[in-house]
PDB file of N, CA and C in Angstrom:
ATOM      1  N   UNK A   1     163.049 116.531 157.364  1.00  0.00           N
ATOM      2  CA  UNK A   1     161.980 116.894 156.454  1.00  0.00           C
ATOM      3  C   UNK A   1     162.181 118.330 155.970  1.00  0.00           C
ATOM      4  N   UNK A   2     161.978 118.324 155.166  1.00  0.00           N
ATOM      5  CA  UNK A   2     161.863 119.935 154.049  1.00  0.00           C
ATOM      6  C   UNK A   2     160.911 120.834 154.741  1.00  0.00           C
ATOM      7  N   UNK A   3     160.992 122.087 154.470  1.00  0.00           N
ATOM      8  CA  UNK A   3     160.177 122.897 154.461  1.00  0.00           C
ATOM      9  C   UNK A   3     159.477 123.436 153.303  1.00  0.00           C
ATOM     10  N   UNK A   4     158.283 123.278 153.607  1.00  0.00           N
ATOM     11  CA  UNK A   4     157.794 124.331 152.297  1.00  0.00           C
ATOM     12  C   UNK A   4     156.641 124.841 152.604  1.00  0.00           C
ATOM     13  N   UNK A   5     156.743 125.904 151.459  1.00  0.00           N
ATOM     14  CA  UNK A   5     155.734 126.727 151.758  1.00  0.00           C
ATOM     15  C   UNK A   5     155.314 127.692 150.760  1.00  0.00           C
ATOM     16  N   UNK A   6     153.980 127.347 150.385  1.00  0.00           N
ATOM     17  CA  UNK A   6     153.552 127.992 149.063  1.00  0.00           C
ATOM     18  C   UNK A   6     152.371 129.051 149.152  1.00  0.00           C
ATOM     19  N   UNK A   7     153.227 130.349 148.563  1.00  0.00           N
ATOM     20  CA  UNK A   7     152.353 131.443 148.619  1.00  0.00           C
ATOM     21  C   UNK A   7     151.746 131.693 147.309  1.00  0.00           C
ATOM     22  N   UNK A   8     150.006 131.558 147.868  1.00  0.00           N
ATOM     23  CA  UNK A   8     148.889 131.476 146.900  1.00  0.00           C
ATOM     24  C   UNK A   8     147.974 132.377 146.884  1.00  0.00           C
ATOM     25  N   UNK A   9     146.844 132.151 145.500  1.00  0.00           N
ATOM     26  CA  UNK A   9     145.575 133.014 145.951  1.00  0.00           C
ATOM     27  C   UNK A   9     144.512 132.371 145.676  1.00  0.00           C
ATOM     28  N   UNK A  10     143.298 131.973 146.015  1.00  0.00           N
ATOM     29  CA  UNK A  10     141.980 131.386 145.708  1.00  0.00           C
ATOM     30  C   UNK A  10     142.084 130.996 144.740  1.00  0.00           C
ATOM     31  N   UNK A  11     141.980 131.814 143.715  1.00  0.00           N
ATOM     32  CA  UNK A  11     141.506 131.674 141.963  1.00  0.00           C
ATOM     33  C   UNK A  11     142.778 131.065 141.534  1.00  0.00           C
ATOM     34  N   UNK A  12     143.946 130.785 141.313  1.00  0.00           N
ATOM     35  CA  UNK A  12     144.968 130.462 141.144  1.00  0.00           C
ATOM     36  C   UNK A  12     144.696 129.167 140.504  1.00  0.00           C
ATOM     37  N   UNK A  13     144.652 128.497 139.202  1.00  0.00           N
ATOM     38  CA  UNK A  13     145.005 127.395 138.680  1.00  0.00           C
ATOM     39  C   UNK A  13     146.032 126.969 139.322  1.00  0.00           C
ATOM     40  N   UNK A  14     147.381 127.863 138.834  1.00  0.00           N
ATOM     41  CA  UNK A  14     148.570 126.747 138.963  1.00  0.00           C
ATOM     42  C   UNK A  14     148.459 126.369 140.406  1.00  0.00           C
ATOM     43  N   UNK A  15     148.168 127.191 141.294  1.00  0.00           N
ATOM     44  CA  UNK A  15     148.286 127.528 142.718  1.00  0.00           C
ATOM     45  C   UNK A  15     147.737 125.543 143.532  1.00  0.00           C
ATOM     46  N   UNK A  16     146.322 125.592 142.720  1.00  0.00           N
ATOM     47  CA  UNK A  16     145.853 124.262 142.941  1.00  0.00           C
ATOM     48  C   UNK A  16     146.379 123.049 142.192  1.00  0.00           C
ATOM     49  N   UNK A  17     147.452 123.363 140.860  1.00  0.00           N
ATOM     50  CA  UNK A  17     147.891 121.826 140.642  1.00  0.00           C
ATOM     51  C   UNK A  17     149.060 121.695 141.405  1.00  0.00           C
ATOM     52  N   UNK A  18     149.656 122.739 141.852  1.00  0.00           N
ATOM     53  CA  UNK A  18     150.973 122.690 142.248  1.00  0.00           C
ATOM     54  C   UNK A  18     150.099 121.772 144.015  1.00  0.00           C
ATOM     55  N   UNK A  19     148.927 122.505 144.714  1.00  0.00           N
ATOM     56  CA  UNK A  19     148.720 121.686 145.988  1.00  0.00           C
ATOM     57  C   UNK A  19     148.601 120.442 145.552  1.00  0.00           C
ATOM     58  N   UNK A  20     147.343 120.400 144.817  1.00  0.00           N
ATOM     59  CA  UNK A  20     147.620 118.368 143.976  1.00  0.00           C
ATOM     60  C   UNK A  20     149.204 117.926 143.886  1.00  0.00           C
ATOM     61  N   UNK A  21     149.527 118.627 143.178  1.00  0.00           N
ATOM     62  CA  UNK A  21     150.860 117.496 143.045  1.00  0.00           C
ATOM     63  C   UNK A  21     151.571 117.174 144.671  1.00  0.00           C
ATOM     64  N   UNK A  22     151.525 117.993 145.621  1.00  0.00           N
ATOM     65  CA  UNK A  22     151.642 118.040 146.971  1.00  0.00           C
ATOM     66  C   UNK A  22     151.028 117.154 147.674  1.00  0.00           C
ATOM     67  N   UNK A  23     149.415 116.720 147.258  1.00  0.00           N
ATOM     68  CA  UNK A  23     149.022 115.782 147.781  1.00  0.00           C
ATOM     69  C   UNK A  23     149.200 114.890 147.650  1.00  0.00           C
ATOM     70  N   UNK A  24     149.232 114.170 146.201  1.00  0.00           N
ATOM     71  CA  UNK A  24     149.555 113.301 145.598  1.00  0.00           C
ATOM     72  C   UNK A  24     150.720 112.723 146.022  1.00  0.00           C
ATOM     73  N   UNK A  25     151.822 113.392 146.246  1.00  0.00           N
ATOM     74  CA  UNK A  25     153.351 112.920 146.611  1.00  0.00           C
ATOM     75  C   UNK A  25     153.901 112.942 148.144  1.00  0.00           C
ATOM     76  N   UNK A  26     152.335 113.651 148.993  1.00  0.00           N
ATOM     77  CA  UNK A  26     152.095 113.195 150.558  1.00  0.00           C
ATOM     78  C   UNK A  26     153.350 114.134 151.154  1.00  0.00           C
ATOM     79  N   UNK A  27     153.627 115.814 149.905  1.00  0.00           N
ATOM     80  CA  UNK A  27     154.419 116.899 150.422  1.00  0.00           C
ATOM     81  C   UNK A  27     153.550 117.663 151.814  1.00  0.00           C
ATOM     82  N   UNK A  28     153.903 117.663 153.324  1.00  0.00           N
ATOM     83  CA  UNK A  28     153.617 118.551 154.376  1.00  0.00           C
ATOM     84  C   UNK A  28     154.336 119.829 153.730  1.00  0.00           C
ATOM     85  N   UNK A  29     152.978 121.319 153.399  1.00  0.00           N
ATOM     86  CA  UNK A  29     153.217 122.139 153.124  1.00  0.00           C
ATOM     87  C   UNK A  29     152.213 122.896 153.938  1.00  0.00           C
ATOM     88  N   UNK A  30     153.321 124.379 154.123  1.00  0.00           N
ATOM     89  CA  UNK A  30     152.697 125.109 154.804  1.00  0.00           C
ATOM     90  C   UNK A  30     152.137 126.655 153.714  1.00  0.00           C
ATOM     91  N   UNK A  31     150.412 126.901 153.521  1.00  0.00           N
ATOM     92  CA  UNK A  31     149.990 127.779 152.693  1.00  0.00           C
ATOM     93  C   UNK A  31     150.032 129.119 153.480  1.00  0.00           C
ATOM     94  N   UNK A  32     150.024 130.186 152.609  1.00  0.00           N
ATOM     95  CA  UNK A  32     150.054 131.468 153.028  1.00  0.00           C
ATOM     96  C   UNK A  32     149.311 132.291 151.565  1.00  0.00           C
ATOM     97  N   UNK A  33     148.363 132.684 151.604  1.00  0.00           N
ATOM     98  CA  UNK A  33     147.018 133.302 151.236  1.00  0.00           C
ATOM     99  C   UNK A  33     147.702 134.830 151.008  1.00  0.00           C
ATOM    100  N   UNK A  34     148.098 135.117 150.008  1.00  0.00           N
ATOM    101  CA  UNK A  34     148.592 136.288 149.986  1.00  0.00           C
ATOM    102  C   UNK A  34     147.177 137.470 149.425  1.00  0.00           C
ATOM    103  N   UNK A  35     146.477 137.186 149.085  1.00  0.00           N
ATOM    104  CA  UNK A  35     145.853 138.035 148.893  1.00  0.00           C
ATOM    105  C   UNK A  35     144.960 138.224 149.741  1.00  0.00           C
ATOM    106  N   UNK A  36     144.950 137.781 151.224  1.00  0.00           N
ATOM    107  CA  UNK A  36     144.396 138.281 151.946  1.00  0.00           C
ATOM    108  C   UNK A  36     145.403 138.426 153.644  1.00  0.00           C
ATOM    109  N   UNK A  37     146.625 138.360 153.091  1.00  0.00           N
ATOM    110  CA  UNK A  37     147.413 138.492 153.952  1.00  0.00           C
ATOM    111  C   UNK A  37     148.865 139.111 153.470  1.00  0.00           C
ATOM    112  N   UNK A  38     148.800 140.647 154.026  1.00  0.00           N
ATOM    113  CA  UNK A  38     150.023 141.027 153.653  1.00  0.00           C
ATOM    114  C   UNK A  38     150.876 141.237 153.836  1.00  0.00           C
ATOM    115  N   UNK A  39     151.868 140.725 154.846  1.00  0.00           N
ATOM    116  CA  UNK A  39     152.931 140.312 155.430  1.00  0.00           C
ATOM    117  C   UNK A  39     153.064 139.023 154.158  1.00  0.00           C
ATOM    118  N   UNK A  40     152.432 138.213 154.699  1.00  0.00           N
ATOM    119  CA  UNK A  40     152.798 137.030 153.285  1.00  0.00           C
ATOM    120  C   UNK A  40     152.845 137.413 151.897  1.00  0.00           C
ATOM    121  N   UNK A  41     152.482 138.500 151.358  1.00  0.00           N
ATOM    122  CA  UNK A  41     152.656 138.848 150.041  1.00  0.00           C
ATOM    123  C   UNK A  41     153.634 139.691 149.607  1.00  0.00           C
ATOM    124  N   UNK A  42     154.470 140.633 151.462  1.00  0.00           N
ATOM    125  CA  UNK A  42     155.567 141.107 151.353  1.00  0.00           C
ATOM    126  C   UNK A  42     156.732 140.387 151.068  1.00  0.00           C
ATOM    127  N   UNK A  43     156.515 138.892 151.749  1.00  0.00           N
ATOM    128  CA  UNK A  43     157.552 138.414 151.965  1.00  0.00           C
ATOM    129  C   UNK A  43     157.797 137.634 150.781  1.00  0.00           C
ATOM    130  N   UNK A  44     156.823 137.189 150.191  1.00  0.00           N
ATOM    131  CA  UNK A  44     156.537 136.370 148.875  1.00  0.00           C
ATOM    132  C   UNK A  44     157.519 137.373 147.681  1.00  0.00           C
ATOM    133  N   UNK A  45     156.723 138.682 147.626  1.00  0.00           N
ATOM    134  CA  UNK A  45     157.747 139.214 146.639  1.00  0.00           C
ATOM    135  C   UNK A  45     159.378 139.625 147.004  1.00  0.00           C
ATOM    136  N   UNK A  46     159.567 139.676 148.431  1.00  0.00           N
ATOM    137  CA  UNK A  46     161.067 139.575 148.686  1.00  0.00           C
ATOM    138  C   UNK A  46     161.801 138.639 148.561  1.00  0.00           C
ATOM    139  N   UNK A  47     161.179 137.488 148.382  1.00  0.00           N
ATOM    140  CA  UNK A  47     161.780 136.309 148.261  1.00  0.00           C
ATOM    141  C   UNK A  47     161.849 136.109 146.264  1.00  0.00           C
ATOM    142  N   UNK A  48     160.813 136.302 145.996  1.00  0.00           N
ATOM    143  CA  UNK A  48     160.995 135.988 144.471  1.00  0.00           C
ATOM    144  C   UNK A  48     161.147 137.379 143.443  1.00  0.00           C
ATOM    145  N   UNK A  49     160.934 138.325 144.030  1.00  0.00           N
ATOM    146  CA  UNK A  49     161.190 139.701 143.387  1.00  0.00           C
ATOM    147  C   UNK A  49     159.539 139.693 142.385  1.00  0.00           C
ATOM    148  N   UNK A  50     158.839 139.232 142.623  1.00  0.00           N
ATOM    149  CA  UNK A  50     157.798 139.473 141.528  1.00  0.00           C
ATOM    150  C   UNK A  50     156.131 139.408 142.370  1.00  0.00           C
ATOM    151  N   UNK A  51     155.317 139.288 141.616  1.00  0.00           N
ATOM    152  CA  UNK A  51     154.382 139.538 142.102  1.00  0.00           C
ATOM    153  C   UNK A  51     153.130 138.275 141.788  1.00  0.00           C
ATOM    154  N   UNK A  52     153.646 137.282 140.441  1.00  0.00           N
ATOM    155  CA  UNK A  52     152.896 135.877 140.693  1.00  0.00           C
ATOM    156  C   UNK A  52     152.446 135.145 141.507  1.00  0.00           C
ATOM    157  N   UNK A  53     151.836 133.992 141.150  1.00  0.00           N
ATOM    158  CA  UNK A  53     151.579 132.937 142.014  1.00  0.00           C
ATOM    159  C   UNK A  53     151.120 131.882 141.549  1.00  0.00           C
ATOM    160  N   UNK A  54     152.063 131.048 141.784  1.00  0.00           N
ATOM    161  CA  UNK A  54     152.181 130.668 143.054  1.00  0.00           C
ATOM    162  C   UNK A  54     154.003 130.756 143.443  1.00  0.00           C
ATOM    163  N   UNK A  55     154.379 130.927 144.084  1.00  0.00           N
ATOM    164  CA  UNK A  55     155.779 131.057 144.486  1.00  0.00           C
ATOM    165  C   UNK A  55     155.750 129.669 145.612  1.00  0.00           C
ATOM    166  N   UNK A  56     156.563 128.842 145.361  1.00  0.00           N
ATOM    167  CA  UNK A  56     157.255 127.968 146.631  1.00  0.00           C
ATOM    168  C   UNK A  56     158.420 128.052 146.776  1.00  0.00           C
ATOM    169  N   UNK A  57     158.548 128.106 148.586  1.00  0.00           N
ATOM    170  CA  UNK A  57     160.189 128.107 148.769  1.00  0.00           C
ATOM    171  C   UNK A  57     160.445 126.468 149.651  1.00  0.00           C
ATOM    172  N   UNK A  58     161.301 126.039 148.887  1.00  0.00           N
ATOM    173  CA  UNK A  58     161.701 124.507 149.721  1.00  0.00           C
ATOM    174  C   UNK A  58     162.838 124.880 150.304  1.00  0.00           C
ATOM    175  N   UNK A  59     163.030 125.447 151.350  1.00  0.00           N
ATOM    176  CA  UNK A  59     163.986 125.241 152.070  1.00  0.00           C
ATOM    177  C   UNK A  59     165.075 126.283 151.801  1.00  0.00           C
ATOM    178  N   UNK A  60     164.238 127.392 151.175  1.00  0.00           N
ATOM    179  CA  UNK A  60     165.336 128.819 150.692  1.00  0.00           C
ATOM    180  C   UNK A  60     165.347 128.730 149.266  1.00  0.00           C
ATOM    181  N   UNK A  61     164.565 127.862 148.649  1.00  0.00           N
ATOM    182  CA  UNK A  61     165.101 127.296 147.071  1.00  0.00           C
ATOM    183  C   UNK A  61     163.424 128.213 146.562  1.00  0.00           C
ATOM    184  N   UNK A  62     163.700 128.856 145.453  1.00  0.00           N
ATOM    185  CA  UNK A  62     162.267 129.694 144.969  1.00  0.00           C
ATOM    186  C   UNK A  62     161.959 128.879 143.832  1.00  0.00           C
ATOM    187  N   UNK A  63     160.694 128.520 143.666  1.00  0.00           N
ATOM    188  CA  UNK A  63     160.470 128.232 142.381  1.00  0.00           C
ATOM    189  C   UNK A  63     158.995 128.903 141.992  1.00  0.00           C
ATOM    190  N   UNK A  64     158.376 129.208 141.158  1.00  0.00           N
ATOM    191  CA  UNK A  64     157.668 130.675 140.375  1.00  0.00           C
ATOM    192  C   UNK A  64     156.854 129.672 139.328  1.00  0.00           C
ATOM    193  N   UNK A  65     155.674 129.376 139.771  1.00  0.00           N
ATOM    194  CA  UNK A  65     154.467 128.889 138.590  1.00  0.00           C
ATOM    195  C   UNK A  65     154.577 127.220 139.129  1.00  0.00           C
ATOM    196  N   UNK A  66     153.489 127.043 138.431  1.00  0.00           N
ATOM    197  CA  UNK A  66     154.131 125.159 138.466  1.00  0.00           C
ATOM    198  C   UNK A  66     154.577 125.063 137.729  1.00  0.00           C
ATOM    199  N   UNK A  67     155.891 124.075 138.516  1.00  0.00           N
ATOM    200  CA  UNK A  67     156.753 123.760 137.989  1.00  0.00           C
ATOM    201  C   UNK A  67     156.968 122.361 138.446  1.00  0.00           C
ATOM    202  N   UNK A  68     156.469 121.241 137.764  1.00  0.00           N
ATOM    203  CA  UNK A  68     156.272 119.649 137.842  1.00  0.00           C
ATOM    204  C   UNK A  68     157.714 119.316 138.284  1.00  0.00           C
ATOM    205  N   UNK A  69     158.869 119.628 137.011  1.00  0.00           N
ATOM    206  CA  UNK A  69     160.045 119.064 137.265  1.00  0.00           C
ATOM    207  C   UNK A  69     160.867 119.146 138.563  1.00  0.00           C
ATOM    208  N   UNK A  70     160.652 121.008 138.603  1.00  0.00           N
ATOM    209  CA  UNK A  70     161.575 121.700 139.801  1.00  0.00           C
ATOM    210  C   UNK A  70     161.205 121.358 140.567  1.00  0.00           C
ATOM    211  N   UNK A  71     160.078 121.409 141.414  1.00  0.00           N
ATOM    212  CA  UNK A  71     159.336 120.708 142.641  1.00  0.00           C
ATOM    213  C   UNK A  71     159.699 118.947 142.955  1.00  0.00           C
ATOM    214  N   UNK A  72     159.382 118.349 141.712  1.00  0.00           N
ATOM    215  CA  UNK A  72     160.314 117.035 141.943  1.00  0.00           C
ATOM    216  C   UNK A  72     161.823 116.910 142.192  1.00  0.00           C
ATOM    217  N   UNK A  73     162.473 117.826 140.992  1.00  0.00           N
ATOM    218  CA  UNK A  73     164.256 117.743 142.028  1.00  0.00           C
ATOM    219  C   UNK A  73     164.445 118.065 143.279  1.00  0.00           C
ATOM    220  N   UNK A  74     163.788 119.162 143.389  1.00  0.00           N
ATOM    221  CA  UNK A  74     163.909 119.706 145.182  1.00  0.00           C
ATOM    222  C   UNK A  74     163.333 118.746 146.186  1.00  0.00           C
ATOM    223  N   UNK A  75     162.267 118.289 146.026  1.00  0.00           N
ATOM    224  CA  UNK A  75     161.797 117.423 146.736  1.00  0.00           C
ATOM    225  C   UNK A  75     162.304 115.450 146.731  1.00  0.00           C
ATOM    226  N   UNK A  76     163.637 115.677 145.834  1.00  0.00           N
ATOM    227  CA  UNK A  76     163.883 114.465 145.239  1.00  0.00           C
ATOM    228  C   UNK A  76     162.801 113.406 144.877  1.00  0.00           C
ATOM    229  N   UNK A  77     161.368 113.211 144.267  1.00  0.00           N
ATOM    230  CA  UNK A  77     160.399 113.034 143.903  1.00  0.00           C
ATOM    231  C   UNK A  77     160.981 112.043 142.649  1.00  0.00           C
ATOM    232  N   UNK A  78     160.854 111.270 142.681  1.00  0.00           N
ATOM    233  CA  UNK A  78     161.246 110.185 140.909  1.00  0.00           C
ATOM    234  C   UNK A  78     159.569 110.669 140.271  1.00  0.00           C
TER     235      UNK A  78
END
């Protein structure tokens, strides 16, 4: 099984379609609340160099906003 793990914030649109599409496709993801945790928001921008959100990493793989398609290749998702 994959890892993932998506660093978010409350108010975040994309933040919540990107968890929907997670639910929907029955993805085990692990959240990290960056705006109220900052170790996770260090690591979030070391990993993606920026300061958005939502950032997911599948398994070392970054992807930055929702992103329907990318999340389906990585997750091999039809």
């Amino acid at each position: 099984m994959q890892k993932v793990t998506i660093y978010t914030t409350p108010t975040c649109v994309y933040c919540k379609m990107t968890k929907a599409f997670f639910k929907e496709n029955n993805v085990q993801y692990e959240e990290k609340d960056v705006s109220t945790d900052r170790t996770a928001a260090d690591e979030m921008i070391k990993k993606s160099n920026q300061m958005g959100v939502p950032v997911v990493d599948i398994d070392g793989q970054i992807l930055v906003g929702f992103d329907k398609e990318g999340l389906s290749r990585l997750l091999n998702i039809k």
